[in-house]
Protein backbone atom coordinates (compact mmCIF):
# COMPACT_ATOMS: atom_id res chain seq x y z
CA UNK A 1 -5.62 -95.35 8.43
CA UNK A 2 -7.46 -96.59 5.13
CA UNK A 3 -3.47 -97.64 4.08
CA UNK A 4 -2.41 -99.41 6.51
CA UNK A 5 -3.73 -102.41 9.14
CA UNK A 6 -4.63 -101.41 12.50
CA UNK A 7 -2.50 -104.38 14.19
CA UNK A 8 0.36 -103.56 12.03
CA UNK A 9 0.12 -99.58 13.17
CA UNK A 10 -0.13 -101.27 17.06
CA UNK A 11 3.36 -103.15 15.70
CA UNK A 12 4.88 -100.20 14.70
CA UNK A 13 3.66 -98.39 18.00
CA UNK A 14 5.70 -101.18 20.27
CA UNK A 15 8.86 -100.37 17.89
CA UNK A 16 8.32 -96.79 18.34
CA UNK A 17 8.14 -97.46 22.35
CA UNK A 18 11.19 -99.56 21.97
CA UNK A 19 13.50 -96.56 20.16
CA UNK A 20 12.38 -94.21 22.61
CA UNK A 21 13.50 -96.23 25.45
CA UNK A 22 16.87 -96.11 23.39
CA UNK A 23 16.55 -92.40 23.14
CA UNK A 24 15.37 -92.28 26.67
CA UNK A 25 17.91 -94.46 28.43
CA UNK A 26 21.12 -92.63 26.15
CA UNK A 27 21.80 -96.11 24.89
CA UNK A 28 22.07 -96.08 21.27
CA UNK A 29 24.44 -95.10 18.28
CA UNK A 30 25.53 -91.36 18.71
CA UNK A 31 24.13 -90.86 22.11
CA UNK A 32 27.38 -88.85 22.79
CA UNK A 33 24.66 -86.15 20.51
CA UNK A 34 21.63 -85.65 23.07
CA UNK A 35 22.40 -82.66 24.47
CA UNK A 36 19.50 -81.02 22.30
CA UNK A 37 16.80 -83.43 24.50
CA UNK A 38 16.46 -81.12 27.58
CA UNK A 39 17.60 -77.48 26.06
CA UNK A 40 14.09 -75.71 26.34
CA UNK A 41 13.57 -76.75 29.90
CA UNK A 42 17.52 -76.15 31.29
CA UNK A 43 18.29 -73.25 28.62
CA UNK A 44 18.74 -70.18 31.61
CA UNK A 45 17.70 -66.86 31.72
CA UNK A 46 21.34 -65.29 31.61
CA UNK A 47 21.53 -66.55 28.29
CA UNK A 48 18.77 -65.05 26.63
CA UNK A 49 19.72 -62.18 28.63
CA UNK A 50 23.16 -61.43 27.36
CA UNK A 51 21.40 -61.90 23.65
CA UNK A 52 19.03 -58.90 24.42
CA UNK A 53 22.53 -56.90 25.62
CA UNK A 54 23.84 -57.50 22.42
CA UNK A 55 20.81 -56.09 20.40
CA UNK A 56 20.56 -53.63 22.29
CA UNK A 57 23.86 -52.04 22.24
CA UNK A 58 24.18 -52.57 18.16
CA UNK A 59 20.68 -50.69 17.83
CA UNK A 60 22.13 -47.87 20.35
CA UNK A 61 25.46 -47.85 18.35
CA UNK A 62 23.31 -47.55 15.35
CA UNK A 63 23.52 -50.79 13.55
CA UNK A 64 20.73 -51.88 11.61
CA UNK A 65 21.58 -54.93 9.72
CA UNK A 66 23.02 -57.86 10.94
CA UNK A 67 24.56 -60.55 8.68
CA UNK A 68 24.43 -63.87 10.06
CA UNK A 69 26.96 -66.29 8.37
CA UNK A 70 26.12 -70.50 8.94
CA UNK A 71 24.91 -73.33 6.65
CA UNK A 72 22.70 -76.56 7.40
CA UNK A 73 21.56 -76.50 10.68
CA UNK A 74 23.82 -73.16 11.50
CA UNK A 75 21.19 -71.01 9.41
CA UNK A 76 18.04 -72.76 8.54
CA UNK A 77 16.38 -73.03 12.27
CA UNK A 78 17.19 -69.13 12.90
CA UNK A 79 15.36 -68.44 8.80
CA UNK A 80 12.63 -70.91 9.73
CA UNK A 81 11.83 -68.79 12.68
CA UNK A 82 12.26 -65.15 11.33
CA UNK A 83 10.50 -66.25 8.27
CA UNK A 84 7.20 -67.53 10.06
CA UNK A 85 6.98 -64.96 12.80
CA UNK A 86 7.99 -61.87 10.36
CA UNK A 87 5.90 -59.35 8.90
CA UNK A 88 5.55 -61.04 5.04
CA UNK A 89 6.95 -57.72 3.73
CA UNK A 90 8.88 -56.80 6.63
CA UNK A 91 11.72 -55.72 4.26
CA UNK A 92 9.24 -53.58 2.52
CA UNK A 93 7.91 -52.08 5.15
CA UNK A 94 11.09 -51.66 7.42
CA UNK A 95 12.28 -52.60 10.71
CA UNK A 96 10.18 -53.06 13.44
CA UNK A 97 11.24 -51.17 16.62
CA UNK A 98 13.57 -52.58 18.96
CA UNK A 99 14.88 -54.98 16.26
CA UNK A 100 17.67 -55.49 13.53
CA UNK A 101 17.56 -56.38 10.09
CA UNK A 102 18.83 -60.37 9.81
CA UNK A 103 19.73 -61.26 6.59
CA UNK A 104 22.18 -64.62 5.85
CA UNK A 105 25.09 -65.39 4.51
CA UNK A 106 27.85 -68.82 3.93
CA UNK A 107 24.53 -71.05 2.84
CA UNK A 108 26.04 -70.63 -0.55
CA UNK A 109 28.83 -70.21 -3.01
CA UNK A 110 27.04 -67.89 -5.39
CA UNK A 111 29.79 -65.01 -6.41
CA UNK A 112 26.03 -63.23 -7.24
CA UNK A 113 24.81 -63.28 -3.81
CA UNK A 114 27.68 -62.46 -2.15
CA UNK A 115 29.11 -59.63 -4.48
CA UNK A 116 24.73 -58.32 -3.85
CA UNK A 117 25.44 -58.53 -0.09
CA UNK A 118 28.12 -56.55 -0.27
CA UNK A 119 26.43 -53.98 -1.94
CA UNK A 120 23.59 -54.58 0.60
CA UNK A 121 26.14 -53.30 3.41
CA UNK A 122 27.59 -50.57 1.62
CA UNK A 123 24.43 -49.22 2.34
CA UNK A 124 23.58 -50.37 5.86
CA UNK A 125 25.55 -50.16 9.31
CA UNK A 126 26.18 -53.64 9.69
CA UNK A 127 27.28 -55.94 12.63
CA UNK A 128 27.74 -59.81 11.68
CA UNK A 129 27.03 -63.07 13.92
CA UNK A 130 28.89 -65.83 12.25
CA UNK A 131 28.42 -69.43 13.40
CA UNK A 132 30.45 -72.44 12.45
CA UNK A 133 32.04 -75.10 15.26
CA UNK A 134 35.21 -75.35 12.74
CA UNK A 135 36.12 -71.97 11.63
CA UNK A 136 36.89 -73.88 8.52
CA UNK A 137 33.93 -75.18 6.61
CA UNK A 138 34.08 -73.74 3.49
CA UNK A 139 30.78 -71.84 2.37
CA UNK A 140 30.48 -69.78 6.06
CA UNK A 141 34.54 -69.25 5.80
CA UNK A 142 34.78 -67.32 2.80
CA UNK A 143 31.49 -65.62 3.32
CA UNK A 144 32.86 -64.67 6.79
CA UNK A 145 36.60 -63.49 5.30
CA UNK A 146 34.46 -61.05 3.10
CA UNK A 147 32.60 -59.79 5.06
CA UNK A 148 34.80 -59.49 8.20
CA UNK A 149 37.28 -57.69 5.95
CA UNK A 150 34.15 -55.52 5.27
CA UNK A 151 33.40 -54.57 8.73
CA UNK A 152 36.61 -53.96 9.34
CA UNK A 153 37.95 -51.63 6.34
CA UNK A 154 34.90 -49.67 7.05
CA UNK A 155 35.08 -49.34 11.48
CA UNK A 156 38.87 -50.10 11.84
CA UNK A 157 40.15 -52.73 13.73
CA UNK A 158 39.14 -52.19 17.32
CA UNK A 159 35.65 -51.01 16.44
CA UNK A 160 35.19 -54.01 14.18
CA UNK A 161 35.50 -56.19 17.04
CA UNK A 162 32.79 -55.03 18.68
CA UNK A 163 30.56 -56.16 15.67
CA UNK A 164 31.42 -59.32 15.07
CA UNK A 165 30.41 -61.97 17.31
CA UNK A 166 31.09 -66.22 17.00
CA UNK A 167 29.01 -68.64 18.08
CA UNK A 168 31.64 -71.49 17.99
CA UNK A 169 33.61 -74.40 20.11
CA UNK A 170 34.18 -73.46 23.51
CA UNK A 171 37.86 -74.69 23.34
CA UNK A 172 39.32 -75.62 20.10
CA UNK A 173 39.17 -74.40 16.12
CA UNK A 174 39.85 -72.00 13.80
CA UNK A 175 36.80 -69.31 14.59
CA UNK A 176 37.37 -69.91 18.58
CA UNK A 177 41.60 -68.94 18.04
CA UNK A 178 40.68 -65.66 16.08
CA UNK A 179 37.61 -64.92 18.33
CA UNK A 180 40.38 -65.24 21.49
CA UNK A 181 43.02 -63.40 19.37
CA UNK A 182 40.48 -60.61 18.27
CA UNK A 183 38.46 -60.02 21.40
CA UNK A 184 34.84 -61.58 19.68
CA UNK A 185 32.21 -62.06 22.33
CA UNK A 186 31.28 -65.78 21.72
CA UNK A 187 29.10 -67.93 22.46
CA UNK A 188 29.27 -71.81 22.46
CA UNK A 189 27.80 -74.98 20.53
CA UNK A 190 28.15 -77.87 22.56
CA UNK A 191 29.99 -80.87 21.71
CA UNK A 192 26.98 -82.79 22.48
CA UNK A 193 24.34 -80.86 19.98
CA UNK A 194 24.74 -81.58 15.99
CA UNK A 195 24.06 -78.86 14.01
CA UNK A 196 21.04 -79.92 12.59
CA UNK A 197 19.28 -80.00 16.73
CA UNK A 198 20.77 -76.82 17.24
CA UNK A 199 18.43 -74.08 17.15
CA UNK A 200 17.44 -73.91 20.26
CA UNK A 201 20.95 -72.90 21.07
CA UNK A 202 22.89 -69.98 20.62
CA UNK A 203 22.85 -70.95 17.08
CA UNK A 204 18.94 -70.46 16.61
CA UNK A 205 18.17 -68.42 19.52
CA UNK A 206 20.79 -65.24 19.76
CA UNK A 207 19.27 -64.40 15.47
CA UNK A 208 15.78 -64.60 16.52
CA UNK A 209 16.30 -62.37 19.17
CA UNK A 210 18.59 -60.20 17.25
CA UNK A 211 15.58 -59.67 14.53
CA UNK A 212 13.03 -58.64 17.20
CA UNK A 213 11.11 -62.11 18.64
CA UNK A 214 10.53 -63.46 21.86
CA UNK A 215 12.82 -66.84 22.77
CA UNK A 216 11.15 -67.03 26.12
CA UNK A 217 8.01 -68.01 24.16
CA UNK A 218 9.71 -70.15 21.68
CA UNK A 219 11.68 -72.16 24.56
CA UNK A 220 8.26 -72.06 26.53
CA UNK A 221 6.46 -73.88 24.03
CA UNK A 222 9.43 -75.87 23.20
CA UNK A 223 9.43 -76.91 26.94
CA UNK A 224 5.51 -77.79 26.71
CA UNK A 225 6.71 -79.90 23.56
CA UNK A 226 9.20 -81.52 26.04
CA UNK A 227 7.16 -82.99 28.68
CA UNK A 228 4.54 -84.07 26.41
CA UNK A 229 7.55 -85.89 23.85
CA UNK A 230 9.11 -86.91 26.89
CA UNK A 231 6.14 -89.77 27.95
CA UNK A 232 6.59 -93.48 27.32
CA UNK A 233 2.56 -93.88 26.42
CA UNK A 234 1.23 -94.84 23.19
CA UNK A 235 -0.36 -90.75 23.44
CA UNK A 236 2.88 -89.60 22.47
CA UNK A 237 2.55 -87.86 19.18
CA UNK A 238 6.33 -87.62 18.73
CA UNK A 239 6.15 -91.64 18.92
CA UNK A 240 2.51 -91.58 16.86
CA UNK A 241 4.30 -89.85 13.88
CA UNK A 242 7.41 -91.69 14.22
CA UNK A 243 5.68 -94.84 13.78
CA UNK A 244 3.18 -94.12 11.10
CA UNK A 245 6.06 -93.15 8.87
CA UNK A 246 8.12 -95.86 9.15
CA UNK A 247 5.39 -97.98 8.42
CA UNK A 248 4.23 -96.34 5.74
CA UNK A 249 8.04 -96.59 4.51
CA UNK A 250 7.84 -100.17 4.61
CA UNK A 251 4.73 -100.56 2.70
CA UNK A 252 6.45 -98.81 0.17
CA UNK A 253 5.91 -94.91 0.09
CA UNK A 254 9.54 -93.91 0.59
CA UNK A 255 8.95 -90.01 -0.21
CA UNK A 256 7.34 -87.97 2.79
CA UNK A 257 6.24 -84.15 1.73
CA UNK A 258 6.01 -81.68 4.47
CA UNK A 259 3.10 -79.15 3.43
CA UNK A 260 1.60 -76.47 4.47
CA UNK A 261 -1.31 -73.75 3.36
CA UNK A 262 0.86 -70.95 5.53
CA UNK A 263 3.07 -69.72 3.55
CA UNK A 264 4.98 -68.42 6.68
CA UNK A 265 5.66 -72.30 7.08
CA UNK A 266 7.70 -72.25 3.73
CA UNK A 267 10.92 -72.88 5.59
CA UNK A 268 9.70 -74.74 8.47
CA UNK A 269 9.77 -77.72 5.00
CA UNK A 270 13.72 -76.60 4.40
CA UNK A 271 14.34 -76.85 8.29
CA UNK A 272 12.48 -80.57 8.38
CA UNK A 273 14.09 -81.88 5.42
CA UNK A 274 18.03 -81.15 6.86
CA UNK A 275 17.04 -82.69 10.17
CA UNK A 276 15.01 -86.13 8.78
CA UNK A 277 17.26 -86.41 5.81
CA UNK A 278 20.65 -86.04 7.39
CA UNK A 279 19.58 -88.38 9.81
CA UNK A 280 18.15 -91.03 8.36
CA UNK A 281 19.52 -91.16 4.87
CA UNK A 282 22.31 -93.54 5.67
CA UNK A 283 23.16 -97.35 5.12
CA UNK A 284 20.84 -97.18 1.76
CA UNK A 285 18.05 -96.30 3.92
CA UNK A 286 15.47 -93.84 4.82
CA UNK A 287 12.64 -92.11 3.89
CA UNK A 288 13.43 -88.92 1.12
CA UNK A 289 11.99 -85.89 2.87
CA UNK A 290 10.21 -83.23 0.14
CA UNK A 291 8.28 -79.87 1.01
CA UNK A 292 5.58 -77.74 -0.76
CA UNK A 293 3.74 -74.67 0.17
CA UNK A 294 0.25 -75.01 -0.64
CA UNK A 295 -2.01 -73.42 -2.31
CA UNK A 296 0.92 -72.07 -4.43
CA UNK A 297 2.70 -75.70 -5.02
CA UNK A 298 -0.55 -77.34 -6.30
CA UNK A 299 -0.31 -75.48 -9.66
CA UNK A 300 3.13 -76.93 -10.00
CA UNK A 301 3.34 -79.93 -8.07
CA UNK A 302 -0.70 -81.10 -7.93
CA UNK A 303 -0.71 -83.43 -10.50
CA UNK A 304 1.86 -85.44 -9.60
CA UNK A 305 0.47 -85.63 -6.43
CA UNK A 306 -2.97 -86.44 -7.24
CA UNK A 307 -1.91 -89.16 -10.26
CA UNK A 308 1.74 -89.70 -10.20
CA UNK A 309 3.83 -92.81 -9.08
CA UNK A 310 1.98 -93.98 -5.88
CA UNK A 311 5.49 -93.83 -3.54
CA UNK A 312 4.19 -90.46 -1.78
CA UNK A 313 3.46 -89.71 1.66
CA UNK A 314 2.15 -86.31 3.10
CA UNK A 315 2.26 -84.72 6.47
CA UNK A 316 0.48 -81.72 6.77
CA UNK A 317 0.86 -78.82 9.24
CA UNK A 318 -2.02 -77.25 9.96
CA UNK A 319 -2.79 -74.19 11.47
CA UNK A 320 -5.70 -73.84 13.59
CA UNK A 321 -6.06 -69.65 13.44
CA UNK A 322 -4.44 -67.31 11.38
CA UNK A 323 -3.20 -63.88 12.72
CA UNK A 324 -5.30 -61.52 10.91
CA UNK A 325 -9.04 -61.40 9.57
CA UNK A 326 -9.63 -60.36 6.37
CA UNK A 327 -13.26 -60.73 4.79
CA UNK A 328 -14.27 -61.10 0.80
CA UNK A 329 -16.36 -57.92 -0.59
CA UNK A 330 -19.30 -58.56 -2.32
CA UNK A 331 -19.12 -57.17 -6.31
CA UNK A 332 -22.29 -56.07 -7.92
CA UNK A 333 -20.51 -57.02 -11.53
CA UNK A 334 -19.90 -60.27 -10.21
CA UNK A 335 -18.05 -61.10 -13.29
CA UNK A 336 -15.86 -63.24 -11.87
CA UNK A 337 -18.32 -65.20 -10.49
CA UNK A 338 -17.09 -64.93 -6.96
CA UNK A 339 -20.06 -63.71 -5.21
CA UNK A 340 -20.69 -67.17 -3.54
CA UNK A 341 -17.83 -66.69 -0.68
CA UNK A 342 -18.54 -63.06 -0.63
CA UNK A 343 -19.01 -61.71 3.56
CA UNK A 344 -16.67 -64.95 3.77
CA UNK A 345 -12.95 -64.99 5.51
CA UNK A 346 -9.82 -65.76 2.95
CA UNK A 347 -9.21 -67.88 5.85
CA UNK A 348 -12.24 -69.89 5.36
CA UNK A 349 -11.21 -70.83 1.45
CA UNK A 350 -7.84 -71.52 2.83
CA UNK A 351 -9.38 -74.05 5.02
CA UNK A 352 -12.24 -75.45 2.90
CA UNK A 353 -8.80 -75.99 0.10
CA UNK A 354 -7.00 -77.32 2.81
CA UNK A 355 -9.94 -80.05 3.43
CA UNK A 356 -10.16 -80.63 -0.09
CA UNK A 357 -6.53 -80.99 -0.94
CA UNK A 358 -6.42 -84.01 1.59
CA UNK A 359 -8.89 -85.54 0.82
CA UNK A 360 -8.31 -85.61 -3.12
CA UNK A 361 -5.03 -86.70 -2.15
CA UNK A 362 -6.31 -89.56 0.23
CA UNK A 363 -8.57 -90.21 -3.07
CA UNK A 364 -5.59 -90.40 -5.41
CA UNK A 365 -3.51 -93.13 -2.97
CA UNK A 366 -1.33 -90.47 -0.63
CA UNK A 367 -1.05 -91.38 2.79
CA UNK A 368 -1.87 -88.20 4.90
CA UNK A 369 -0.74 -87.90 8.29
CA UNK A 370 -1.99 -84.30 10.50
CA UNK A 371 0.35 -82.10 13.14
CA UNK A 372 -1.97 -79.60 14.03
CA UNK A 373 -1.00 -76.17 15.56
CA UNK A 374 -2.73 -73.45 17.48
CA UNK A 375 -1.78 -70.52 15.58
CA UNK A 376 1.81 -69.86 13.72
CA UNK A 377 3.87 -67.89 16.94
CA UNK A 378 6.60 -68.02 19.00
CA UNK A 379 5.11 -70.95 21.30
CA UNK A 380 3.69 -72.78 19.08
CA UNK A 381 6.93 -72.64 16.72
CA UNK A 382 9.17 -74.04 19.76
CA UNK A 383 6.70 -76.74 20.37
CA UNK A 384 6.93 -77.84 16.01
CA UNK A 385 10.77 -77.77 16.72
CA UNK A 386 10.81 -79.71 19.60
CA UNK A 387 8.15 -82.53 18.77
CA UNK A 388 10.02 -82.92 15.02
CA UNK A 389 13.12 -83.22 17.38
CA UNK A 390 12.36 -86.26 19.22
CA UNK A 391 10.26 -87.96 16.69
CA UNK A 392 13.11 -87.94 14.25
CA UNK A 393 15.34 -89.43 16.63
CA UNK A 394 12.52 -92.44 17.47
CA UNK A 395 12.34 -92.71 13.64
CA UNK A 396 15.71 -93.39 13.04
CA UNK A 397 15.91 -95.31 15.40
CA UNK A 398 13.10 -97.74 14.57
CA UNK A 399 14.86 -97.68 11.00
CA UNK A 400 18.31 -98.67 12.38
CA UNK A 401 20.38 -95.81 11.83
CA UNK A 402 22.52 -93.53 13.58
CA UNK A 403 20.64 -90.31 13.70
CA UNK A 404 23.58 -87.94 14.91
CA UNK A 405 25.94 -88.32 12.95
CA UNK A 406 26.55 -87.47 8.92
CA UNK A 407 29.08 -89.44 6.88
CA UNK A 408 27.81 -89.14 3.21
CA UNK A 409 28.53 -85.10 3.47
CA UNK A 410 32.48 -85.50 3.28
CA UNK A 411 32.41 -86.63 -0.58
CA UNK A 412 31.56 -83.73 -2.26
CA UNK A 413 34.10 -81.47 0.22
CA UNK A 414 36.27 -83.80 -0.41
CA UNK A 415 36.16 -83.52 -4.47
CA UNK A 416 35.71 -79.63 -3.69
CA UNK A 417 39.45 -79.51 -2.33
CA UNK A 418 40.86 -81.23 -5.01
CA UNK A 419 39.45 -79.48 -7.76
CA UNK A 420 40.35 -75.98 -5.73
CA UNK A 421 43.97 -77.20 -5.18
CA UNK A 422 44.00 -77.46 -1.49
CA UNK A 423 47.38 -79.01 -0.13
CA UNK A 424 47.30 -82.68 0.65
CA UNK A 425 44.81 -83.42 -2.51
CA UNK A 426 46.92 -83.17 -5.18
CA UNK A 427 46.55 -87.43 -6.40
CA UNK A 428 42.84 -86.64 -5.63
CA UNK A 429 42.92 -83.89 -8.27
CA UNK A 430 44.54 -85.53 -10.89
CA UNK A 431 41.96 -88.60 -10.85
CA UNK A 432 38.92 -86.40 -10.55
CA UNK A 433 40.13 -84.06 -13.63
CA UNK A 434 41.05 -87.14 -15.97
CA UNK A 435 37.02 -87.85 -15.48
CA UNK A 436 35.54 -84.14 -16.07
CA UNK A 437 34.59 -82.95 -20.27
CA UNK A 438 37.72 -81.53 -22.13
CA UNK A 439 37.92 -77.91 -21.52
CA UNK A 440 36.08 -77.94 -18.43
């Protein structure tokens, strides 16, 4: 609050109210893209049901990895999740029981990583979950061509099938014909939910439970998330946060970092910046979305922070109670000089830096706003999804845009094609190659 006025935050609240009543009401640009609004509280038990089948007979047929193939909001929920409610060296340590080994694919175009994933399931008994509403965008495609043709050298045919499965349309493209024509068990992405407020779908959902977690607790406390999101009141946090930002944004701090001091949160920042970027960096607009993990990011990124350019916002996730205790021994050497937070949690210096951090920051001219979570789980994961959910959608609102939908991202596919020599961009091809180095 030191930043801003208190009867320009009350402003900001009423605008805030306003775009939710857009949201609310279905009234807006791209309202044909709510379906994501009341998925934790309709999302039924059949569902999750068929996703525990499916784990279930892989680990009985003896499959132990799964490769799951998706980009932007196709991967990045599902990682966000298996990432924060993991084991840190659950690779290291091996699977836990009654789960699979997820590991992702088609987020890239590295020959590298996909030529390493190969030899990853040379050694493995692999099954693959590939999602994609097209068949046909190209990072997931050619990841999925490989590694299909993978699955299948190796099982045959007929076997194969059993293997792969598609989340996809439920009636038209590429991966929906061959998952018809191949006998895939799919499941479907709604027209109405973009990619980016999909993983509380099948797209999110079927991984995590593939890899071992519990989506009845992350819907639960995405449901909790729900009603509480879902009130018209000033109390709203989903409408606090959306309106603090935006005015922030118009006082001039046009660069909001997402940080944590978890570093199970890491991806939770990759998973916030595709949803708030994509939807709000339009019409030469919007606040640039940034993440750090803290401690580890303040011997990189600290003094920037603390004495850079003064166009920086922070939002901070907190987390109220860690998972494990872990106490500080006492040395008699003390030689490096730690014996002052001996008999003391790590916890507690993770805290007390925490503290610290913000308020140096607050010191040096960042703006610091606070979402505050129980403990990093299942429920309390759902309910972070959720509440970023809506309050991106008030946001963009507030700022004019058209949260659901993604224009800028054709440019680059577009120059892509070309340069590849896909039919139909052959005039395309020529102008872009008369402007690239000689010899390139």
């Amino acid at each position: 609050m030191p930043f801003v006025y208190e009867g320009d935050y009350s402003f900001y609240l009423e605008k805030a109210l306003e775009a939710y009543g857009i949201l609310d009401k279905e009234t807006g640009a791209g309202n044909d893209f709510l379906g994501w609004k009341h998925l934790p509280s309709q999302t039924p038990e059949s569902l999750l049901k068929q996703f525990e089948d499916i784990r279930d007979e892989w680990l009985q047929a003896g499959v132990d990895t799964v490769v799951v193939i998706g980009i932007g909001g196709s991967y990045l929920g599902a990682k966000c999740a298996i990432e924060a409610l993991s084991h840190s060296f659950q690779s290291r340590l091996g699977r836990k029981e009654n789960s699979l080994d997820v590991v992702f694919a088609g987020n890239n175009l590295s020959e590298d990583y996909l030529a390493e994933l190969l030899d990853l399931m040379l050694r493995r008994s692999v099954a693959t979950v590939v999602i994609s509403k097209s068949g046909t965008t190209t990072e997931p495609a050619i990841a999925f061509r490989l590694v299909r043709n993978f699955i299948e050298d190796r099982y045959g045919k007929k076997a194969a099938a059993s293997r792969i499965v598609a989340v996809t349309d439920k009636a038209k493209g590429a991966l929906k014909k061959l998952s018809d024509t191949e006998g895939y068990r799919t499941f479907v992405i709604e027209d109405n939910v973009g990619g980016r407020f999909s993983v509380l779908t099948p797209v999110g959902l079927l991984p995590i439970v593939l890899a071992g977690h519990d989506a009845r607790k992350l819907l639960a406390g995405a449901a909790e998330s729900e009603k509480i999101c879902s009130e018209a009141t000033e109390d709203n946090p989903a409408l606090r946060y959306a309106a603090m930002r935006n005015l922030l944004y118009s006082k001039g701090y046009k660069i909001e970092m997402l940080v944590s001091f978890n570093p199970k949160l890491t991806y939770l920042g990759e998973w916030w910046k595709q949803l708030f970027g994509e939807s709000e960096g339009k019409d030469g607009k919007g606040i640039f979305p940034a993440s750090a993990s803290f401690t580890t990011d303040l011997h990189s990124m600290g003094q920037y922070i603390q004495d850079g350019e003064r166009t920086l916002m922070e939002t901070v996730v907190s987390v109220e109670n860690s998972g494990r205790k872990l106490m500080i021994n006492t040395d008699p050497e003390n030689l490096d000089g730690l014996n002052f937070i001996a008999a003391k949690r790590v916890e507690e210096c993770n805290r007390m830096a925490e503290l610290g951090t913000r308020l140096a920051h607050i010191d040096g001219g960042v703006p610091q706003m606070q979402v505050s979570i129980e403990r990093v789980d299942e429920a309390n994961l759902g309910g972070l999804f959720y509440f970023f959910e809506m309050a991106c959608g008030i946001s963009a609102y507030i700022l004019g845009v058209n949260p659901f939908d993604q224009p800028g991202v054709e440019a680059y596919k577009k120059n892509m094609f070309a340069l590849l020599g896909k039919p139909g961009y052959e005039a395309d091809a020529v102008a872009l190659r008369e402007r690239l180095p000689i010899g390139f």
